[in-house]
Each structure stands twice: as C-alpha cells, then as structure tokens.
PDB file of N, CA and C in Angstrom:
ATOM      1  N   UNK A   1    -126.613  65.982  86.880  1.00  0.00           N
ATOM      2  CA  UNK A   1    -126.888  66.039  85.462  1.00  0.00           C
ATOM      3  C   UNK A   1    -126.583  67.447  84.951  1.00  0.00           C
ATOM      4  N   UNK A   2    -125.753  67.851  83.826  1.00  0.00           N
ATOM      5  CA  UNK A   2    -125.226  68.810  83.387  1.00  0.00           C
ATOM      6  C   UNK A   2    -126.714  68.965  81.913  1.00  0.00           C
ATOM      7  N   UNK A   3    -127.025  70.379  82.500  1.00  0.00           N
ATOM      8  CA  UNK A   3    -128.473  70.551  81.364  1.00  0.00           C
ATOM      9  C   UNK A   3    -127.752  71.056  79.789  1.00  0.00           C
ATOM     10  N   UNK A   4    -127.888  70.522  78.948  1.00  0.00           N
ATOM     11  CA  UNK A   4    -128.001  71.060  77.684  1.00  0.00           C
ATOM     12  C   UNK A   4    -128.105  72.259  77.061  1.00  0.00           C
ATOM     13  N   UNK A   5    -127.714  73.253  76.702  1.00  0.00           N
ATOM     14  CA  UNK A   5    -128.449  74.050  75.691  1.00  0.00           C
ATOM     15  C   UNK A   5    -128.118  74.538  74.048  1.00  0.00           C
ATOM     16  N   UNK A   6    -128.409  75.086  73.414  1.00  0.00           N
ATOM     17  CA  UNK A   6    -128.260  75.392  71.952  1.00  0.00           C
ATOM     18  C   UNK A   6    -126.734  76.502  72.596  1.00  0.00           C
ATOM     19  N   UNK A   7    -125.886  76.312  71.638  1.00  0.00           N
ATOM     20  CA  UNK A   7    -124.562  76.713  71.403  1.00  0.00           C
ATOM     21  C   UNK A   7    -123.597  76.165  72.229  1.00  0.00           C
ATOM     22  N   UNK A   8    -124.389  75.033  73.508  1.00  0.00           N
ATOM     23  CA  UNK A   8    -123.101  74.882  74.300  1.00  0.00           C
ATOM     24  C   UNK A   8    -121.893  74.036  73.691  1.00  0.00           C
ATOM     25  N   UNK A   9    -120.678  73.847  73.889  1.00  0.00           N
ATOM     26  CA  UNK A   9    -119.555  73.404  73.174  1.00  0.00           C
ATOM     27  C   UNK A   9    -118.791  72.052  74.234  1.00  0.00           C
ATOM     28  N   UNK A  10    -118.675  71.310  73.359  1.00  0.00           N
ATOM     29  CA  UNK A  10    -118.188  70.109  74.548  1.00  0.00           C
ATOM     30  C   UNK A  10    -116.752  69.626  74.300  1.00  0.00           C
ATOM     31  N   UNK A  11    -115.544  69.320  74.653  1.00  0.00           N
ATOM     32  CA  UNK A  11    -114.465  68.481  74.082  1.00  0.00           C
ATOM     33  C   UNK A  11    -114.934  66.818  74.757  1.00  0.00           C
ATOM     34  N   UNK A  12    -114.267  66.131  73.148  1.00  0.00           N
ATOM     35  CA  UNK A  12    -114.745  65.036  73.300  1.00  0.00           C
ATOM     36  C   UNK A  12    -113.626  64.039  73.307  1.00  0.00           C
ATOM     37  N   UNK A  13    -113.504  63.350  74.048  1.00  0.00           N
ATOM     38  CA  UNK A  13    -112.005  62.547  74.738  1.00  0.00           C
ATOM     39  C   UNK A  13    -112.205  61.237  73.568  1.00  0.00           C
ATOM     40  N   UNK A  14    -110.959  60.816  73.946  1.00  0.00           N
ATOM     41  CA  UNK A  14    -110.951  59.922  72.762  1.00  0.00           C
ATOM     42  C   UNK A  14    -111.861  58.267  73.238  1.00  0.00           C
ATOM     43  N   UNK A  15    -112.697  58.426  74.497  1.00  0.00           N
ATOM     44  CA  UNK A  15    -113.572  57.089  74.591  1.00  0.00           C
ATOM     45  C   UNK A  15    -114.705  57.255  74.191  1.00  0.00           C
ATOM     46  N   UNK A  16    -115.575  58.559  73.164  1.00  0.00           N
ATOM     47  CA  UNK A  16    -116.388  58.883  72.703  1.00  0.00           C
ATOM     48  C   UNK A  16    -116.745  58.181  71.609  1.00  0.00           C
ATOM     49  N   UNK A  17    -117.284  57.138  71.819  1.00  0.00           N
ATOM     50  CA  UNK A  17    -117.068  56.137  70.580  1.00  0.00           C
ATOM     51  C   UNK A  17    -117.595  56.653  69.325  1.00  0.00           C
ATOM     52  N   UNK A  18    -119.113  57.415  69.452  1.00  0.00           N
ATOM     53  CA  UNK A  18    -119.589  57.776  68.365  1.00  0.00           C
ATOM     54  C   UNK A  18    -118.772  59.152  67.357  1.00  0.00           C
ATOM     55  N   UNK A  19    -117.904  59.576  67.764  1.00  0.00           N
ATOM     56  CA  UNK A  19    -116.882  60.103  66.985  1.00  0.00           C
ATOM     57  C   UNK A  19    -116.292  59.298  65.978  1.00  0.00           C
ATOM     58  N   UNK A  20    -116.487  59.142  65.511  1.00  0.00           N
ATOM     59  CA  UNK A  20    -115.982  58.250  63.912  1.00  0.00           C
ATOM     60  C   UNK A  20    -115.010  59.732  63.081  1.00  0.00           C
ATOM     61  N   UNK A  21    -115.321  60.769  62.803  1.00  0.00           N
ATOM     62  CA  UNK A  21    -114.644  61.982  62.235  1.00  0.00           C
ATOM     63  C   UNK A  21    -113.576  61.858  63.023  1.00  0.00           C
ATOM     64  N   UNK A  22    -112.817  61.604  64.318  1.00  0.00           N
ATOM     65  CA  UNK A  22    -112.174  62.350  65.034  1.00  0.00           C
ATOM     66  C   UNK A  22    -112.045  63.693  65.061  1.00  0.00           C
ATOM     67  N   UNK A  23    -113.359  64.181  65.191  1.00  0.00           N
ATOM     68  CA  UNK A  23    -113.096  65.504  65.881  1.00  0.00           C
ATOM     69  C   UNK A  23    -113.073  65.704  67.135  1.00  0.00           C
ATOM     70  N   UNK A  24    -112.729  67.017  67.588  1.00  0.00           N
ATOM     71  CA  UNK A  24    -112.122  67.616  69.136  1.00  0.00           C
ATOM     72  C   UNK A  24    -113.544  68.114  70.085  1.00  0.00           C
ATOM     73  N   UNK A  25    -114.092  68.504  69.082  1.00  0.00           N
ATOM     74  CA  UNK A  25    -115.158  69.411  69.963  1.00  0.00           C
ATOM     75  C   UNK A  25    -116.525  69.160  68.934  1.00  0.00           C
ATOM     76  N   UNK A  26    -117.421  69.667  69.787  1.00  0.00           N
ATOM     77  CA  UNK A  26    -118.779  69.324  69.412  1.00  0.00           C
ATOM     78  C   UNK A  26    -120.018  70.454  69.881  1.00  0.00           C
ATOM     79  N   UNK A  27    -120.866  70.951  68.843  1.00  0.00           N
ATOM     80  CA  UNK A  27    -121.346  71.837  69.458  1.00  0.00           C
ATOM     81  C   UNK A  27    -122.867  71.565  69.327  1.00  0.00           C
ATOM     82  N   UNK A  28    -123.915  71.675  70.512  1.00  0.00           N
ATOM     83  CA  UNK A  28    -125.316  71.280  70.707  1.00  0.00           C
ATOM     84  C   UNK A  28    -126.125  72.520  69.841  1.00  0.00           C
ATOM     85  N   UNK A  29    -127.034  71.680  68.641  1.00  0.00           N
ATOM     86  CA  UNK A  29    -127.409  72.288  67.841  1.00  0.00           C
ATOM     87  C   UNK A  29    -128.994  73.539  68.195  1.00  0.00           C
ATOM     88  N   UNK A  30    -129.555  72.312  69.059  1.00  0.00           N
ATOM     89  CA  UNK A  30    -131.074  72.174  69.028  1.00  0.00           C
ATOM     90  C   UNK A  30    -130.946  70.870  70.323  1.00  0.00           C
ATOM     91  N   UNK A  31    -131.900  71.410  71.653  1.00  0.00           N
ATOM     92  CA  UNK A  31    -132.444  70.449  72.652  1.00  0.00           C
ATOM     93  C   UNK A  31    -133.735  70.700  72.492  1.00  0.00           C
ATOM     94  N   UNK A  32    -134.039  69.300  72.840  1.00  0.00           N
ATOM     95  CA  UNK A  32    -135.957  69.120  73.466  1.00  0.00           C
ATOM     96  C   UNK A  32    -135.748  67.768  74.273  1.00  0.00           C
ATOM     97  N   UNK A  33    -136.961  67.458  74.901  1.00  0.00           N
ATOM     98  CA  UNK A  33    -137.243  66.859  75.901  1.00  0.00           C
ATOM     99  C   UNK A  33    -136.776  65.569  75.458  1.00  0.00           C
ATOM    100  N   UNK A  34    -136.611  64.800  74.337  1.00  0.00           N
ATOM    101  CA  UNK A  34    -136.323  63.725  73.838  1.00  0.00           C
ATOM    102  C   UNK A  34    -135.031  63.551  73.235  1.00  0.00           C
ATOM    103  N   UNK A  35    -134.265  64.361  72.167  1.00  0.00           N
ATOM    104  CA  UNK A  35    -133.308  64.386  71.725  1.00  0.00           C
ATOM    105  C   UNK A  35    -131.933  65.552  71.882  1.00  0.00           C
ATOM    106  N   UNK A  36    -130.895  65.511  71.359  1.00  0.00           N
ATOM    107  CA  UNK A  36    -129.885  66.936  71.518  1.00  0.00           C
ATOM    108  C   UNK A  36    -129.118  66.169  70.181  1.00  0.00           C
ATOM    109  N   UNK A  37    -129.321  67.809  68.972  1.00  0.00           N
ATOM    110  CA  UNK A  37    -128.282  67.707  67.984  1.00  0.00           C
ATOM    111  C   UNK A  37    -127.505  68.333  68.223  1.00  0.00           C
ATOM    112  N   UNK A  38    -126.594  67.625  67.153  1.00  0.00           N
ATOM    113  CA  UNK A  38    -124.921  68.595  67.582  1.00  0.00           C
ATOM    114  C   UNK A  38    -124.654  68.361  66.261  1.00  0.00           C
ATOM    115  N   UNK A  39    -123.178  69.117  66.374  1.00  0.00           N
ATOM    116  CA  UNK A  39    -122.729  69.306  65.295  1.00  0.00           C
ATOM    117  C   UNK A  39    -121.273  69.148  65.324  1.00  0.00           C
ATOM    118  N   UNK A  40    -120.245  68.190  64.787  1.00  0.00           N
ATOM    119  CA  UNK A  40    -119.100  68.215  65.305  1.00  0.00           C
ATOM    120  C   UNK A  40    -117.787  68.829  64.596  1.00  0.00           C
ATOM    121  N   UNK A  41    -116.727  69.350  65.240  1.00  0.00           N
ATOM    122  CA  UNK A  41    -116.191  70.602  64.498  1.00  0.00           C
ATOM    123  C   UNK A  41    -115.370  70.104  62.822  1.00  0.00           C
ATOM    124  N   UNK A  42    -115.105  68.950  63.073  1.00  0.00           N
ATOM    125  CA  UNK A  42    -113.665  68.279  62.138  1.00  0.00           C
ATOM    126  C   UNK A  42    -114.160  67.129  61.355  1.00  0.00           C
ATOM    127  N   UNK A  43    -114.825  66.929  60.152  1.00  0.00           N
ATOM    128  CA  UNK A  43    -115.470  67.676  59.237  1.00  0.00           C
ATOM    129  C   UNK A  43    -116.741  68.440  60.141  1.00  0.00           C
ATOM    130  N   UNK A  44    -117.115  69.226  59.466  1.00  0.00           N
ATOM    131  CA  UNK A  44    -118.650  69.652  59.798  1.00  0.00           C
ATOM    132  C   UNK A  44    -119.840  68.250  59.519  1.00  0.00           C
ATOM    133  N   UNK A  45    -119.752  67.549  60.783  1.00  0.00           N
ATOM    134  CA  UNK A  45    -121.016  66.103  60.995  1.00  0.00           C
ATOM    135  C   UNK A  45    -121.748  66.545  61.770  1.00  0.00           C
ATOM    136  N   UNK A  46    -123.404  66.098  61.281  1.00  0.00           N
ATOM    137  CA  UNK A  46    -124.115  66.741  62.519  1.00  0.00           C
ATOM    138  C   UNK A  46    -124.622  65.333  62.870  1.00  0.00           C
ATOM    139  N   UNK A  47    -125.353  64.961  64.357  1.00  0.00           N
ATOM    140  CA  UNK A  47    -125.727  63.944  64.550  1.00  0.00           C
ATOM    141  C   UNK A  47    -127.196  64.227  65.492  1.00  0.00           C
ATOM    142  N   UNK A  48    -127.441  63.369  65.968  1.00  0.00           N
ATOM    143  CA  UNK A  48    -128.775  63.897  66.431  1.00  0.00           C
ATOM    144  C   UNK A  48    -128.642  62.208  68.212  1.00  0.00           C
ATOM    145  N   UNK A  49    -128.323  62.160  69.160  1.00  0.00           N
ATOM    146  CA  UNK A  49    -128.645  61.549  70.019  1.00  0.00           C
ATOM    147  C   UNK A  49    -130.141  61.804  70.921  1.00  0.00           C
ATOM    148  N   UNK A  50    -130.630  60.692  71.620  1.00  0.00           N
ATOM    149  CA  UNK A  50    -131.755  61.098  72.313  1.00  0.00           C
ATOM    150  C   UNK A  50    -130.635  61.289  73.930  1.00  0.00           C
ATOM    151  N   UNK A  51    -132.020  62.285  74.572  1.00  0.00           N
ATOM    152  CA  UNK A  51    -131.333  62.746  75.423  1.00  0.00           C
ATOM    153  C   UNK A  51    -130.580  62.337  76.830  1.00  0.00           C
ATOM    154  N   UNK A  52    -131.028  60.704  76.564  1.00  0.00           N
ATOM    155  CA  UNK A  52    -130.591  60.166  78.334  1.00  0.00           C
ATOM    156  C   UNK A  52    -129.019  59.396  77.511  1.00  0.00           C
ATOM    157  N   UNK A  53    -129.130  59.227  76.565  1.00  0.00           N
ATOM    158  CA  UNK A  53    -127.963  58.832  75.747  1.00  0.00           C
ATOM    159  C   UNK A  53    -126.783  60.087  75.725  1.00  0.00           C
ATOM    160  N   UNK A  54    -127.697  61.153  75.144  1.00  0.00           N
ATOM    161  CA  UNK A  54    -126.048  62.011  75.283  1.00  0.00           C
ATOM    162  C   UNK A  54    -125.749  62.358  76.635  1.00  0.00           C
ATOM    163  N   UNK A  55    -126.322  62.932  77.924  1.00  0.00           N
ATOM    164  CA  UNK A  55    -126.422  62.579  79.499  1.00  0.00           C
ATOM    165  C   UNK A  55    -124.935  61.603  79.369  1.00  0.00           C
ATOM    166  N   UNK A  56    -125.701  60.322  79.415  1.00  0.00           N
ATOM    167  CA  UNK A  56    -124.980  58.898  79.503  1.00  0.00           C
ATOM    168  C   UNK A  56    -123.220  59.647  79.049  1.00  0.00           C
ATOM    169  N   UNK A  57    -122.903  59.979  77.882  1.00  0.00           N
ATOM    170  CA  UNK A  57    -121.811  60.374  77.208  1.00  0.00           C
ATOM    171  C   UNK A  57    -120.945  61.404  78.393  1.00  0.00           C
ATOM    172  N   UNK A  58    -121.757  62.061  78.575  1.00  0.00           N
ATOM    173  CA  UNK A  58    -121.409  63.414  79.556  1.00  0.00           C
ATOM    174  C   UNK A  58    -121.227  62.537  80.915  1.00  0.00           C
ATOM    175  N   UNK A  59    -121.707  62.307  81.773  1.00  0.00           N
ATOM    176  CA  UNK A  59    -121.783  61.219  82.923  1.00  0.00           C
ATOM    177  C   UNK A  59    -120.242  60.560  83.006  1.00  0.00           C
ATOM    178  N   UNK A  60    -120.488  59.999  81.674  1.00  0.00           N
ATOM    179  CA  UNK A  60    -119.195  58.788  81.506  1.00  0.00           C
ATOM    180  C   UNK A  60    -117.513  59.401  81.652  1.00  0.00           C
ATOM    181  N   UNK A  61    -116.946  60.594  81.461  1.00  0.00           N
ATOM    182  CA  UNK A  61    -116.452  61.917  81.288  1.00  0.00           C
ATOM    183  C   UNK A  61    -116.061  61.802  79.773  1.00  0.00           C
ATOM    184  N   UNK A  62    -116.670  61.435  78.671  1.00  0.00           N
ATOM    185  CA  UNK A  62    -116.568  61.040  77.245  1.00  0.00           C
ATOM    186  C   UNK A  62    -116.640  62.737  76.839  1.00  0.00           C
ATOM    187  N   UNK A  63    -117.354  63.050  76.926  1.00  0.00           N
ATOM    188  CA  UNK A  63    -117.855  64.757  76.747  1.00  0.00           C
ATOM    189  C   UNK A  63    -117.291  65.429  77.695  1.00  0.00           C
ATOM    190  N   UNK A  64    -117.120  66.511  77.357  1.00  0.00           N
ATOM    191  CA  UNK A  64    -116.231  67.878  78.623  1.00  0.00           C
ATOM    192  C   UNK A  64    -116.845  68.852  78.505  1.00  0.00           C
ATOM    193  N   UNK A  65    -117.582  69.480  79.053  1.00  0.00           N
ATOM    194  CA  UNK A  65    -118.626  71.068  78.888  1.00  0.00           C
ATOM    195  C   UNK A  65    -117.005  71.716  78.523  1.00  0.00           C
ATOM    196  N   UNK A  66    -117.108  72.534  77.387  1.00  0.00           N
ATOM    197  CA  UNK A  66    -116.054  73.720  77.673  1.00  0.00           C
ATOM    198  C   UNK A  66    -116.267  74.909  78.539  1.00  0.00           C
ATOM    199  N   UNK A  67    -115.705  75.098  79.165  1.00  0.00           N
ATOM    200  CA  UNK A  67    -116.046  76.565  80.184  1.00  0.00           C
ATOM    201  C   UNK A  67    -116.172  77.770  79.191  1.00  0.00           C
ATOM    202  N   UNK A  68    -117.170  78.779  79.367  1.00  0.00           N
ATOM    203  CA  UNK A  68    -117.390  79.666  79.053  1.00  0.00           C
ATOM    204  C   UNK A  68    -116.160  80.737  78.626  1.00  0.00           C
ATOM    205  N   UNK A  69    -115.679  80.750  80.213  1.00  0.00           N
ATOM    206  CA  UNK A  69    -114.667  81.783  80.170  1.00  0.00           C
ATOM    207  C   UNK A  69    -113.475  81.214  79.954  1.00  0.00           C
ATOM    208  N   UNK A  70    -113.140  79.896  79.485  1.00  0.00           N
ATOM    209  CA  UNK A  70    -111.568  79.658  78.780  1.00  0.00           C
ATOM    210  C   UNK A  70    -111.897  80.074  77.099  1.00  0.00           C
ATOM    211  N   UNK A  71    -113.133  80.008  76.717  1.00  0.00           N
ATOM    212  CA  UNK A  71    -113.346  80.111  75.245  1.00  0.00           C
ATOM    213  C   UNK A  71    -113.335  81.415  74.881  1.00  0.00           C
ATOM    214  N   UNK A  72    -113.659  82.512  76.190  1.00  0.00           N
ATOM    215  CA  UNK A  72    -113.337  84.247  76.027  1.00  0.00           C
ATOM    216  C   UNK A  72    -112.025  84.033  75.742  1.00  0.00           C
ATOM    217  N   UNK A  73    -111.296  83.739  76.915  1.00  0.00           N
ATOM    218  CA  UNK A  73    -109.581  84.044  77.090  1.00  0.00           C
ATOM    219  C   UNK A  73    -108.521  83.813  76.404  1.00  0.00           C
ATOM    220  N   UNK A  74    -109.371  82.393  75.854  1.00  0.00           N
ATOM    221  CA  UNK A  74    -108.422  81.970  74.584  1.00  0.00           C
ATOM    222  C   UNK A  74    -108.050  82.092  73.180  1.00  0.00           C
TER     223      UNK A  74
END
C-alpha cells in the first residue's frame, strides 16, 4: 500500500474512470483516516474519494505516484 500525503502528485492513465476532465495529473489535497482530496490539474476539479477507494485506484496501476526527483529534474 503506497501511503498518501498532502502535496503528493499522481499521473493518471487513461483507465481512471473517475477522470471525466481528462486531466494528466492529480494532486492530494488533504488525507485522514477515511477520505483523500485531490485536486486535478486540467480544469482545476477537486474531488474528494474515501480512502480504500483511492488505494483501490493506485493498486489497479490507474494512478502513478510521480517521483519526487523527476519533478526536480524536469
């Protein structure tokens, strides 16, 4: 299980169903024990999943953690 936190950034593949915007990336607003908001880049949508649901997304490879250090380099 990949843990959550406030600013992390995800790319989101195109089997991410709840993408309706088609946006690319997605960024975790606010975690707690129950839910994780985000916010997605293309319009600015924020959404709010509970947390074994967005897991589930991440698990599935629907979500992609962006690496830290490609987001320095790039």
């Amino acid at each position: 299980m990949i843990k959550s936190y406030i600013n992390m950034e995800f790319e989101m593949k195109s089997c991410f169903m709840p993408n309706i915007s088609n946006s690319e990336s997605l960024k975790v607003l606010d975690v707690t024990d129950c839910s994780v908001v985000i916010q997605m880049n293309n319009p600015d949508c924020r959404g709010v999943f509970p947390s074994d649901t967005f897991q589930y997304w991440i698990r599935k490879g629907s979500l992609i953690p962006i690496n830290e250090n490609e987001k320095k380099t790039s």
